[in-house]
C-alpha atoms as a PDB file:
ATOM      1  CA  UNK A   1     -22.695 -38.830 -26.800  1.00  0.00           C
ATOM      2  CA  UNK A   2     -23.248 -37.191 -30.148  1.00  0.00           C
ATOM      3  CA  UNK A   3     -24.046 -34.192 -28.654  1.00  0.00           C
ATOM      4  CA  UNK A   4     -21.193 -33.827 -26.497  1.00  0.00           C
ATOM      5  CA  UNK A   5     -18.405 -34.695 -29.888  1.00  0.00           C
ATOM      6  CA  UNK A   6     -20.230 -32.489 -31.607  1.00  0.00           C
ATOM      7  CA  UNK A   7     -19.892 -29.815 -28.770  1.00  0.00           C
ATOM      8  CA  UNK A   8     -15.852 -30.623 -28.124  1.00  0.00           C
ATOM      9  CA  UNK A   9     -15.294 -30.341 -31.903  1.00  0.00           C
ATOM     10  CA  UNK A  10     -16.170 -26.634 -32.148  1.00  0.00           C
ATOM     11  CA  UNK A  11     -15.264 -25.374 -28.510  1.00  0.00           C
ATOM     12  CA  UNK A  12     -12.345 -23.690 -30.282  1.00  0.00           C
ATOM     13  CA  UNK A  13     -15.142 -21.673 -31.938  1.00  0.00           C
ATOM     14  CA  UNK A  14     -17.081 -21.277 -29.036  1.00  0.00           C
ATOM     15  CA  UNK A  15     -14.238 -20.028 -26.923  1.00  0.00           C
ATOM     16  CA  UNK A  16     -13.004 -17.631 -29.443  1.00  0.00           C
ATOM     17  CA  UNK A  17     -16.541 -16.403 -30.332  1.00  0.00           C
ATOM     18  CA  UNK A  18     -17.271 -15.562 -26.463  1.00  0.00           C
ATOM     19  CA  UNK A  19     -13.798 -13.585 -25.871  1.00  0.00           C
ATOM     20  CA  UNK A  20     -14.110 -11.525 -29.085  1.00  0.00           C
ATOM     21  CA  UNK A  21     -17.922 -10.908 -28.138  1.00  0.00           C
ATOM     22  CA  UNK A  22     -17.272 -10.257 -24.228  1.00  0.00           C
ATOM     23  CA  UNK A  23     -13.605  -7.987 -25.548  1.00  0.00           C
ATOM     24  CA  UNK A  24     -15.952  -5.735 -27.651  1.00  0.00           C
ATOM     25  CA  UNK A  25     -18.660  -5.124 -24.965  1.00  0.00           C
ATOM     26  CA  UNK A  26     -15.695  -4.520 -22.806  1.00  0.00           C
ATOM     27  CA  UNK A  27     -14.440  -1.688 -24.927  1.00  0.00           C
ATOM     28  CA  UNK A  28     -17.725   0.036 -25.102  1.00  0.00           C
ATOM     29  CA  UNK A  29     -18.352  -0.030 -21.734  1.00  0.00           C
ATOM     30  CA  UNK A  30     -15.129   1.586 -20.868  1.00  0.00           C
ATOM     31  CA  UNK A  31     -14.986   3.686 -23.364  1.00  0.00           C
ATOM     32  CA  UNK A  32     -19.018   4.710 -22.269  1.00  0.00           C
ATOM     33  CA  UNK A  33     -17.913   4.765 -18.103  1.00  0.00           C
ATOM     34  CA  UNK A  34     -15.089   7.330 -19.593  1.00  0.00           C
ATOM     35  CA  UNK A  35     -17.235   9.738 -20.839  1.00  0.00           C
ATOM     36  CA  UNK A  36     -19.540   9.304 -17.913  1.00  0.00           C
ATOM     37  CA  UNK A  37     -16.329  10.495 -15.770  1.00  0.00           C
ATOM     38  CA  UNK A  38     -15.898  13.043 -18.018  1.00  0.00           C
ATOM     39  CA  UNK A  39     -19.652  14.034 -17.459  1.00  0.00           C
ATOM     40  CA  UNK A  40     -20.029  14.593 -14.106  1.00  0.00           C
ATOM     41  CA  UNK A  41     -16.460  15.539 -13.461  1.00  0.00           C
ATOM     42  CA  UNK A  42     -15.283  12.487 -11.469  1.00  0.00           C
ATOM     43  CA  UNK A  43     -11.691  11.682 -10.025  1.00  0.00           C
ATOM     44  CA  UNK A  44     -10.578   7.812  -9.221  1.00  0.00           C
ATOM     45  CA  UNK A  45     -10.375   8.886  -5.515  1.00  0.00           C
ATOM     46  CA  UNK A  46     -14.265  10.177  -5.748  1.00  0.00           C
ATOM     47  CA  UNK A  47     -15.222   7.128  -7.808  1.00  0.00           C
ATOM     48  CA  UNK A  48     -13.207   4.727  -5.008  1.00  0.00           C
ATOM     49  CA  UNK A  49     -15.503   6.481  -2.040  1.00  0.00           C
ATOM     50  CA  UNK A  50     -18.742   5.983  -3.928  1.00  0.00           C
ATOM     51  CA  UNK A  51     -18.317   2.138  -4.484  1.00  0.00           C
ATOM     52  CA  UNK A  52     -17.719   2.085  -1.051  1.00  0.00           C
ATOM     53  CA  UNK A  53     -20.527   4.081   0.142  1.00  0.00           C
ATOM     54  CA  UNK A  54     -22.994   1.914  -1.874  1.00  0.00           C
ATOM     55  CA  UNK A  55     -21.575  -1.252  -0.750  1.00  0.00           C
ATOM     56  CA  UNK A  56     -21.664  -0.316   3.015  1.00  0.00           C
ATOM     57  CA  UNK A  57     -25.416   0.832   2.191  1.00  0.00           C
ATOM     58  CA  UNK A  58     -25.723  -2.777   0.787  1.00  0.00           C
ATOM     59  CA  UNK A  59     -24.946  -4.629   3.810  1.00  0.00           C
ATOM     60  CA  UNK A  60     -26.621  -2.679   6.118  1.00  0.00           C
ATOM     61  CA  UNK A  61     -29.317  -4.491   7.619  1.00  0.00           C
ATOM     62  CA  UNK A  62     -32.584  -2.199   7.622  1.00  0.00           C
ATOM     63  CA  UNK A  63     -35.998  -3.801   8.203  1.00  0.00           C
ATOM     64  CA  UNK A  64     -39.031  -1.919   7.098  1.00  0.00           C
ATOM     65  CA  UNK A  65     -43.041  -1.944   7.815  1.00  0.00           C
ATOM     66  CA  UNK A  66     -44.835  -2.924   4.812  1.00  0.00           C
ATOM     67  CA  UNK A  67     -45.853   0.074   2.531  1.00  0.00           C
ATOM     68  CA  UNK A  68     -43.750   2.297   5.305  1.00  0.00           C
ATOM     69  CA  UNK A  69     -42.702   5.296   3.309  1.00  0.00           C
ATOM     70  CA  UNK A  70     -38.725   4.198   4.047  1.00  0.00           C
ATOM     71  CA  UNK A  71     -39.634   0.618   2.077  1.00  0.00           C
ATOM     72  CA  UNK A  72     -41.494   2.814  -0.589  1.00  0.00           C
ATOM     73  CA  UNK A  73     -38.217   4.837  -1.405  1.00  0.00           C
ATOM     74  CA  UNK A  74     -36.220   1.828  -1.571  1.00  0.00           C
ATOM     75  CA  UNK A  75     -38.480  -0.042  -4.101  1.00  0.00           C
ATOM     76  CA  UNK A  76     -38.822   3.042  -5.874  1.00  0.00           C
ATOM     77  CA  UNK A  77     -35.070   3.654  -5.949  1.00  0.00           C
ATOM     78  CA  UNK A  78     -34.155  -0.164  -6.896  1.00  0.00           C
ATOM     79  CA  UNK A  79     -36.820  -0.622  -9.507  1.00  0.00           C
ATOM     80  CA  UNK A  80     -35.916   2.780 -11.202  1.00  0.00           C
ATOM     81  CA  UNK A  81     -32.304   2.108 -11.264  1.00  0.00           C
ATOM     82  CA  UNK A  82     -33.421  -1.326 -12.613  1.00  0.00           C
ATOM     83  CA  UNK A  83     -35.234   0.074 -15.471  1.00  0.00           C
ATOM     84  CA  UNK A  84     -32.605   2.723 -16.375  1.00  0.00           C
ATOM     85  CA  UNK A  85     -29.778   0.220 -17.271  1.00  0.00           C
ATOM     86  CA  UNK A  86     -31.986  -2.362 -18.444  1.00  0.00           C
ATOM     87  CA  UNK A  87     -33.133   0.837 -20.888  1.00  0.00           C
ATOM     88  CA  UNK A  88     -29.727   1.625 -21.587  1.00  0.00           C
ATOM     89  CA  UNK A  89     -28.722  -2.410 -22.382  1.00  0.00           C
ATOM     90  CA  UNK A  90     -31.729  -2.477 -24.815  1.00  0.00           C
ATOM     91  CA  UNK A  91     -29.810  -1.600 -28.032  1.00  0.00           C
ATOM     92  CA  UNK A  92     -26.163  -1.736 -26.678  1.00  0.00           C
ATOM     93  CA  UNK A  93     -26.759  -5.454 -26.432  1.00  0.00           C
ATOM     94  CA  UNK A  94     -27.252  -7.962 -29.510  1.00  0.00           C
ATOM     95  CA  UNK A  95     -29.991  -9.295 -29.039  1.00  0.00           C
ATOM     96  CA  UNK A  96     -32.741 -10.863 -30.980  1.00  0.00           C
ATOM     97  CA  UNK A  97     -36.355  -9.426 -32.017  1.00  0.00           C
ATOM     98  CA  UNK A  98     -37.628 -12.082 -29.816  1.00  0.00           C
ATOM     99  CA  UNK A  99     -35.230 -11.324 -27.139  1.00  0.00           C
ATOM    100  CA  UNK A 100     -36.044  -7.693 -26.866  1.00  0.00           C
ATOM    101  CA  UNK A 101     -40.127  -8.374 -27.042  1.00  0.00           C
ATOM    102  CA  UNK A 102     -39.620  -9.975 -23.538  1.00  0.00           C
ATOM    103  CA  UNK A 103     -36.837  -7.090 -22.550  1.00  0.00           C
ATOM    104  CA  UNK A 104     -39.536  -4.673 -23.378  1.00  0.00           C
ATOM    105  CA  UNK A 105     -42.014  -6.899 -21.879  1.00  0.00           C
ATOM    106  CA  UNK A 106     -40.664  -7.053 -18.508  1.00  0.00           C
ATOM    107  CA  UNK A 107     -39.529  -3.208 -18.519  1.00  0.00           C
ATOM    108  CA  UNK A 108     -43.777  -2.704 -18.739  1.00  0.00           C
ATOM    109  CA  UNK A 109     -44.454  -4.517 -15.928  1.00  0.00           C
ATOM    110  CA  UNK A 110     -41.551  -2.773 -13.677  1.00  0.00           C
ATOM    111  CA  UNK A 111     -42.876   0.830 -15.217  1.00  0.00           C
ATOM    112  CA  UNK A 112     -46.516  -0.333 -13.772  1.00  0.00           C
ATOM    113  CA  UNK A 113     -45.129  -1.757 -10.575  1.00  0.00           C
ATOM    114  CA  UNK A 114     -42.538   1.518 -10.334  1.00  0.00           C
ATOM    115  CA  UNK A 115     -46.269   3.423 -10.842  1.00  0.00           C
ATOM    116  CA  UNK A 116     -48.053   1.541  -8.349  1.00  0.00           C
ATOM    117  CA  UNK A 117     -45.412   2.373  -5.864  1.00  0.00           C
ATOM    118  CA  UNK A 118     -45.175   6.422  -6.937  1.00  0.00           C
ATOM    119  CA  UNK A 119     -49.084   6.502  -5.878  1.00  0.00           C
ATOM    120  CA  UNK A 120     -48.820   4.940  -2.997  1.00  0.00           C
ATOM    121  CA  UNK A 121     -45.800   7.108  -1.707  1.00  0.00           C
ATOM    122  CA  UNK A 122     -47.896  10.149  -3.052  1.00  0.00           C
ATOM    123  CA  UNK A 123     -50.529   9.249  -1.089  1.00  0.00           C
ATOM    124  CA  UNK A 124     -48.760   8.886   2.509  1.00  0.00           C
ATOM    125  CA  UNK A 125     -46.866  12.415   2.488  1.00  0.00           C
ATOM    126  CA  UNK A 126     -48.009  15.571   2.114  1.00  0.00           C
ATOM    127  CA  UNK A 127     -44.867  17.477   0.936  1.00  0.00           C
ATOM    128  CA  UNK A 128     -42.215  16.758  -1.799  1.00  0.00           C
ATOM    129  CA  UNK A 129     -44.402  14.257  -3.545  1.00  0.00           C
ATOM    130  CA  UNK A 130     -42.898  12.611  -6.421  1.00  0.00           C
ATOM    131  CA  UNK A 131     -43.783  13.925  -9.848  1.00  0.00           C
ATOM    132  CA  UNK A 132     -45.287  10.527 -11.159  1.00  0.00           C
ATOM    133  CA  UNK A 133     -45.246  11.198 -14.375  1.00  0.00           C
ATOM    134  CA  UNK A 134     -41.058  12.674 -14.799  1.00  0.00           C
ATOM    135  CA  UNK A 135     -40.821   9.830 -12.684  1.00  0.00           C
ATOM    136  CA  UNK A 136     -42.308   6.697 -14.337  1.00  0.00           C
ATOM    137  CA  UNK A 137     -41.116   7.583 -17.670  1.00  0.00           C
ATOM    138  CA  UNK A 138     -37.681   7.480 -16.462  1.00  0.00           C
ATOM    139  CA  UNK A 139     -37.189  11.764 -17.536  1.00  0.00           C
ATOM    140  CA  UNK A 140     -33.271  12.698 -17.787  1.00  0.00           C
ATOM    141  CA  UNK A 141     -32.048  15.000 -15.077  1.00  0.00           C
ATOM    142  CA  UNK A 142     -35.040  14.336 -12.600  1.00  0.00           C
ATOM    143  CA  UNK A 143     -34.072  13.479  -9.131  1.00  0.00           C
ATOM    144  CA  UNK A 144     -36.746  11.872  -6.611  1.00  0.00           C
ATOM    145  CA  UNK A 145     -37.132  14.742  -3.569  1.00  0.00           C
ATOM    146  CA  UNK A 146     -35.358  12.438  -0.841  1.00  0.00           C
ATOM    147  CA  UNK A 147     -32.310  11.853  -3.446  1.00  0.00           C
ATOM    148  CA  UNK A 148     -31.699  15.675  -3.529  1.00  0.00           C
ATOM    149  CA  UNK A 149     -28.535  16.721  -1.732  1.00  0.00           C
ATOM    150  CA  UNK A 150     -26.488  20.098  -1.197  1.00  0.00           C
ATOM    151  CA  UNK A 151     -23.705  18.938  -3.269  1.00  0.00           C
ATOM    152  CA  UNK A 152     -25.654  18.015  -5.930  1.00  0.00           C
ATOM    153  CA  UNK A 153     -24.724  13.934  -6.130  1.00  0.00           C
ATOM    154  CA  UNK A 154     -27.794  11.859  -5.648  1.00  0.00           C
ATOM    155  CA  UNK A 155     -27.681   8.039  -4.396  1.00  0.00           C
ATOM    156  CA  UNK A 156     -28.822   7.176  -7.744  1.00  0.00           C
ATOM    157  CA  UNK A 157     -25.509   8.491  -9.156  1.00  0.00           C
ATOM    158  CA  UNK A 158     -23.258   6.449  -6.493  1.00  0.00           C
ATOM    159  CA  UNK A 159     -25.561   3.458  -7.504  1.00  0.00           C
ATOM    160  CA  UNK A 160     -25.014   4.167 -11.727  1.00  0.00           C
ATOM    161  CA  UNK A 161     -21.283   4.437 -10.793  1.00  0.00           C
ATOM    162  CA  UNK A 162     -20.956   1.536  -8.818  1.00  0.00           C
ATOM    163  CA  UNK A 163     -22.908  -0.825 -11.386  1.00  0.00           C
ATOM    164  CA  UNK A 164     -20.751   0.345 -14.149  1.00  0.00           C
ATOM    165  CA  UNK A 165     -17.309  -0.702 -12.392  1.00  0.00           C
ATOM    166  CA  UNK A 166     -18.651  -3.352 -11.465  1.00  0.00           C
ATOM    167  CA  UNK A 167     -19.773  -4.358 -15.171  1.00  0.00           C
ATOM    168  CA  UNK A 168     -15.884  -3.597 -16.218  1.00  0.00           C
ATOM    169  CA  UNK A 169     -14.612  -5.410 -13.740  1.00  0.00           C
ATOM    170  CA  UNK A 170     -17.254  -8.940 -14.318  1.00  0.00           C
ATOM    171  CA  UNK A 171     -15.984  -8.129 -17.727  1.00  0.00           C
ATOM    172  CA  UNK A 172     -12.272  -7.970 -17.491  1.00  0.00           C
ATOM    173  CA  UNK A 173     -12.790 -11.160 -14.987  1.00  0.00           C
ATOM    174  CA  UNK A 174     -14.366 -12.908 -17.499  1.00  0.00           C
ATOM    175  CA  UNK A 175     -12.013 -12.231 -19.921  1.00  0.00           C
ATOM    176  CA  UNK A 176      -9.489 -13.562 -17.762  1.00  0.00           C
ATOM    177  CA  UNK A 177     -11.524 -16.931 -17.453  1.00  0.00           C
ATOM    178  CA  UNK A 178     -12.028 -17.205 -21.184  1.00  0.00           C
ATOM    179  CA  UNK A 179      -8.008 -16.695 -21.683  1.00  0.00           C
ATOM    180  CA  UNK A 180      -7.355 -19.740 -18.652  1.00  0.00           C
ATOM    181  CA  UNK A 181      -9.659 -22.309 -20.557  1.00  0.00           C
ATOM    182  CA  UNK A 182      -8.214 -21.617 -24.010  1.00  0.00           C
ATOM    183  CA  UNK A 183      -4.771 -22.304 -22.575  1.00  0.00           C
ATOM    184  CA  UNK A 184      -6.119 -25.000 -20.769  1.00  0.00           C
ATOM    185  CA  UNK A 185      -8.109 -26.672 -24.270  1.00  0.00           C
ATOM    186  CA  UNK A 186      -4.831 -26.213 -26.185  1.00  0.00           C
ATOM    187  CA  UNK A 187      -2.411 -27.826 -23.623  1.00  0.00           C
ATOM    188  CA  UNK A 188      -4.885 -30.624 -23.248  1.00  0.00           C
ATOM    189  CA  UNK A 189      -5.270 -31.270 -27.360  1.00  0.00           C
ATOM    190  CA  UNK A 190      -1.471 -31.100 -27.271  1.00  0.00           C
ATOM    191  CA  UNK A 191      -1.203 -33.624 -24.257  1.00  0.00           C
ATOM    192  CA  UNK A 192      -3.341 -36.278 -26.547  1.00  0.00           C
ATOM    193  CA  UNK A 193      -1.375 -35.736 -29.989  1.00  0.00           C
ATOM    194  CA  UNK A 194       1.359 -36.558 -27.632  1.00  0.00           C
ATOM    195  CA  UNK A 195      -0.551 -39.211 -25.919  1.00  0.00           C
ATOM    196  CA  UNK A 196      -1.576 -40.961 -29.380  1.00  0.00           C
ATOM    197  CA  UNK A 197       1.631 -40.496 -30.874  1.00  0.00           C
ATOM    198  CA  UNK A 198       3.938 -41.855 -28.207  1.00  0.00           C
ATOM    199  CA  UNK A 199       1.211 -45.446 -28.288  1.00  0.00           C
ATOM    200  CA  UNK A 200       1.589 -45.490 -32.230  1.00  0.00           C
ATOM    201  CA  UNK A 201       5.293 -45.171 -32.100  1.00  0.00           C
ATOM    202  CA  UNK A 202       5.304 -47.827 -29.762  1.00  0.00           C
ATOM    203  CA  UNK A 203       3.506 -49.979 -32.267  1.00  0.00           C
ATOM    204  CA  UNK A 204       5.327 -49.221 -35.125  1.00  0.00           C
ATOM    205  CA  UNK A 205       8.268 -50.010 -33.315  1.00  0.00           C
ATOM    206  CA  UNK A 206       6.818 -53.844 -32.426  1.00  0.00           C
ATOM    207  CA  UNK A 207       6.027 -54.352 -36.146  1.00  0.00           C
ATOM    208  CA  UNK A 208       9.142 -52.971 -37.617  1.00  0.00           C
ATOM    209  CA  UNK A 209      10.646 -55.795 -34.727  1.00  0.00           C
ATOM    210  CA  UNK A 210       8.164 -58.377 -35.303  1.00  0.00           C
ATOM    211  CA  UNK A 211       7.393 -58.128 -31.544  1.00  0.00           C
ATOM    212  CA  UNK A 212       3.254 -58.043 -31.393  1.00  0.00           C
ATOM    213  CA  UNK A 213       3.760 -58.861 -27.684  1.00  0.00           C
ATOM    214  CA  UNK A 214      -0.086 -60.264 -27.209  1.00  0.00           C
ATOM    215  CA  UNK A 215      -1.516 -59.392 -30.022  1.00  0.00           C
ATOM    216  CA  UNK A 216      -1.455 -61.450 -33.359  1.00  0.00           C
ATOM    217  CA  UNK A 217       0.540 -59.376 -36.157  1.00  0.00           C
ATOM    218  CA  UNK A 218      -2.833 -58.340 -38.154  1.00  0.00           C
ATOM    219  CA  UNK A 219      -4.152 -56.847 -34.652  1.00  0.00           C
ATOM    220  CA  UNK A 220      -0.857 -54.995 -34.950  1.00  0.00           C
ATOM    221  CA  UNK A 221      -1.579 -53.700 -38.089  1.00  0.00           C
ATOM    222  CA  UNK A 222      -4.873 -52.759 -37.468  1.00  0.00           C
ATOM    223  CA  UNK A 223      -3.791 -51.381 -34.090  1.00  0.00           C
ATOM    224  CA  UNK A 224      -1.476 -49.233 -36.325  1.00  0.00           C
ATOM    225  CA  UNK A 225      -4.217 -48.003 -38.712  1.00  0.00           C
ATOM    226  CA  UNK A 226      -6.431 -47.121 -35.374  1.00  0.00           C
ATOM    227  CA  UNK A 227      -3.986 -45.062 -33.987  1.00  0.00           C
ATOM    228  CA  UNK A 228      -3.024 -43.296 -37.206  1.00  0.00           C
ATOM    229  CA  UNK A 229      -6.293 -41.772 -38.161  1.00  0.00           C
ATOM    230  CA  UNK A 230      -6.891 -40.873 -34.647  1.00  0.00           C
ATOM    231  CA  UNK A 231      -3.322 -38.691 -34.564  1.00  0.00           C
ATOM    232  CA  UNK A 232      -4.690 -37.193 -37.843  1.00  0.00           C
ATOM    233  CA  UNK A 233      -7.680 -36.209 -36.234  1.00  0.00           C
ATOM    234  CA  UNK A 234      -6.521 -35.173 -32.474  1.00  0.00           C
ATOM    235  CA  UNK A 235      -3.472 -32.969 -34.824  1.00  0.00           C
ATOM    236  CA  UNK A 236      -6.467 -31.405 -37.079  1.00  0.00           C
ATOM    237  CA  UNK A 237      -8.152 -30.466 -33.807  1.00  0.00           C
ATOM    238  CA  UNK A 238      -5.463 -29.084 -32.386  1.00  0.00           C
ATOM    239  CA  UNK A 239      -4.303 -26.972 -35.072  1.00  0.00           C
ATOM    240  CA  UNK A 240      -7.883 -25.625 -35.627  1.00  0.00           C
ATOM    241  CA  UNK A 241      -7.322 -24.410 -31.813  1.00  0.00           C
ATOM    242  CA  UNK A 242      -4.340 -22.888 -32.642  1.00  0.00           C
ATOM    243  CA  UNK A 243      -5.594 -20.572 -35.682  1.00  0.00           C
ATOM    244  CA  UNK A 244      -8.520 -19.663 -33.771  1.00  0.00           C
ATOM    245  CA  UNK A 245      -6.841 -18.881 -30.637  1.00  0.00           C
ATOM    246  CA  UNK A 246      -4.004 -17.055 -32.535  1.00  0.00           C
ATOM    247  CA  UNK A 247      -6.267 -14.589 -33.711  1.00  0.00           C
ATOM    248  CA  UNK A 248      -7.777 -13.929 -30.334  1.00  0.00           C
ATOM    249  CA  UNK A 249      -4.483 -13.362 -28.450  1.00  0.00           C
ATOM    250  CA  UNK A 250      -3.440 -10.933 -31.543  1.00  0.00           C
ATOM    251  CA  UNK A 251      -6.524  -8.803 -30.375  1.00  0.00           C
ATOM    252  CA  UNK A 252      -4.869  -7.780 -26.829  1.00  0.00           C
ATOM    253  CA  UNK A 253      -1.173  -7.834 -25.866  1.00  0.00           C
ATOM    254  CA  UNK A 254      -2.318  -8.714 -21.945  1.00  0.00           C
ATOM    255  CA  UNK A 255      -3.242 -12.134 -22.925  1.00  0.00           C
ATOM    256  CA  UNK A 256       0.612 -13.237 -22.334  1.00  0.00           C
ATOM    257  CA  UNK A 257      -0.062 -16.736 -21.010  1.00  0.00           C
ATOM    258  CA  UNK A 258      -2.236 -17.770 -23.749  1.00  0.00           C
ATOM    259  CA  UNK A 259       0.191 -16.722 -26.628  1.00  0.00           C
ATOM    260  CA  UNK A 260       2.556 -18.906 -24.666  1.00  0.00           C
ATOM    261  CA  UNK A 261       1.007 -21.651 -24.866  1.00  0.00           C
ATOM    262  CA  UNK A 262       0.105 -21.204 -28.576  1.00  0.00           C
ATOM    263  CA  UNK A 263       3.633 -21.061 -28.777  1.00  0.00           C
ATOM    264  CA  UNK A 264       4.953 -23.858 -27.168  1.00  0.00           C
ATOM    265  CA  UNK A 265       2.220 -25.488 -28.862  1.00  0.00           C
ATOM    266  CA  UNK A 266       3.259 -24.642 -31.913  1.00  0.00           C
ATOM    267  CA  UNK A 267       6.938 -25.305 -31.384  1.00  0.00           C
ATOM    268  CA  UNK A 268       6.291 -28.882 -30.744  1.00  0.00           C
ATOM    269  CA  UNK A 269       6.775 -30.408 -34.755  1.00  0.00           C
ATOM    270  CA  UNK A 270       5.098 -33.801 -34.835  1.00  0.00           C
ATOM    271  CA  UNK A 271       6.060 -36.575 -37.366  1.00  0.00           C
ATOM    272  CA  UNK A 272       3.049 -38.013 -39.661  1.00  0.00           C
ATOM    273  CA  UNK A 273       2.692 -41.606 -39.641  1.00  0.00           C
ATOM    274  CA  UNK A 274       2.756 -41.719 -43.279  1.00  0.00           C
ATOM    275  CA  UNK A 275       6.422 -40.409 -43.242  1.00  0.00           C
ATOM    276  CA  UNK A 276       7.587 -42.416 -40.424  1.00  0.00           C
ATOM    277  CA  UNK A 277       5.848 -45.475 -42.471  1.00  0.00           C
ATOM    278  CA  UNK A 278       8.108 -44.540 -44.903  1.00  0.00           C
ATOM    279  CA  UNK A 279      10.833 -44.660 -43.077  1.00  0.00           C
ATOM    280  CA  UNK A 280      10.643 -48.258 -42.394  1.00  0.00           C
END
């Protein structure tokens, strides 16, 4: 139970933390699938084909012998495109000490396994054999022989180009999931000031009349002082949410619906009980 106050008191935090984190990686990674355009000279129409090439090679069924040299080039292929963007993720990423020991960790055991596969291709064909060593230590610019084409574009490529939109696009999707639960947590904090408020109106209205309906008139009072420091404390949370979700939907101008509802949140002016006490 502790646990979970403890976690509902900062989600504000937690929520803004993950969008500004997942906004920034975002931005790098369009800004780095850009120049990677720009790199190998690639139009939208180009980069449309490719995602569809790779996902047609996806879902096509092929079944292999063991250590046939067809399954060999597709272990080869999937563990070195593995390694290369878990290589490129190493630094991009923050991560801790600790978390990059076991990055590093596992990228030894796929360069072994990536080796172990090399010989074992090597060893079944007699022509283009794979240059283990370009090969294992993941050289720039080398192709494996079978990945070699007239027009220059490799598989690998079409598989680098398809991962990357479809990093932007888990991003921008997550994004978009991050924005709907912010609206959602400041609509609901808003629904329980209401909530909280309505009830201790209510109650201040059967003291003010002497009308306790079933309970005595210290219950009343005490009902009153309940309810009070409870609207101080939903209000506190919910303007907390506010400010911190304020600054997040400053950061992009496509987060409409959540500046929305920070707005209509903040348009709604609630009465303290102290001044309403007053009143009376």
């Amino acid at each position: 139970m502790g646990w979970n106050r403890r976690k509902r008191g900062n989600l504000h935090q937690v929520l803004a933390h993950r969008y500004v984190k997942i906004t920034e990686r975002a931005k790098v990674e369009a800004v780095s699938f850009s120049d990677f355009k720009k790199e190998h000279n690639l139009d939208q129409e180009t980069i449309q084909q490719w995602v569809y090439d790779v996902r047609q090679w996806a879902v096509t069924e092929r079944v292999y012998a063991p250590g046939c040299t067809e399954g060999l080039r597709v272990d080869i292929e999937n563990i070195t495109v593995t390694l290369l963007r878990r290589k490129q993720d190493l630094y991009r990423q923050h991560d801790s000490n600790q978390a990059r020991q076991r990055k590093r960790k596992r990228m030894r055991e796929l360069k072994k396994k990536l080796r172990e596969k090399v010989v074992q291709y090597n060893t079944g064909v007699q022509e283009e054999q794979i240059d283990e060593e370009l090969a294992c230590s993941l050289t720039e610019g080398y192709t494996l022989p079978w990945e070699r084409h007239a027009n220059g574009n490799t598989f690998r490529l079409k598989r680098s180009v398809f991962e990357q939109v479809m990093l932007v696009r888990r991003l921008e999707e997550e994004q978009s999931i991050l924005v709907r639960e912010m609206s959602q947590h400041i609509m609901f904090l808003l629904k329980e000031v209401q909530e909280v408020e309505a009830l201790r109106g209510q109650t201040l209205e059967g003291i003010t009349t002497s009308n306790f309906g079933d309970l005595t008139e210290d219950a009343a009072h005490g009902l009153k002082s309940v309810l009070s420091r409870r609207w101080h404390f939903l209000q506190s949370q919910h303007k907390q949410a506010v400010h911190a979700y304020s600054g997040v939907a400053a950061l992009e101008c496509h987060d409409l619906q959540l500046q929305q509802d920070i707005e209509e949140s903040d348009d709604n002016d609630y009465t303290s009980p102290e001044s309403e006490e007053e009143d009376l």
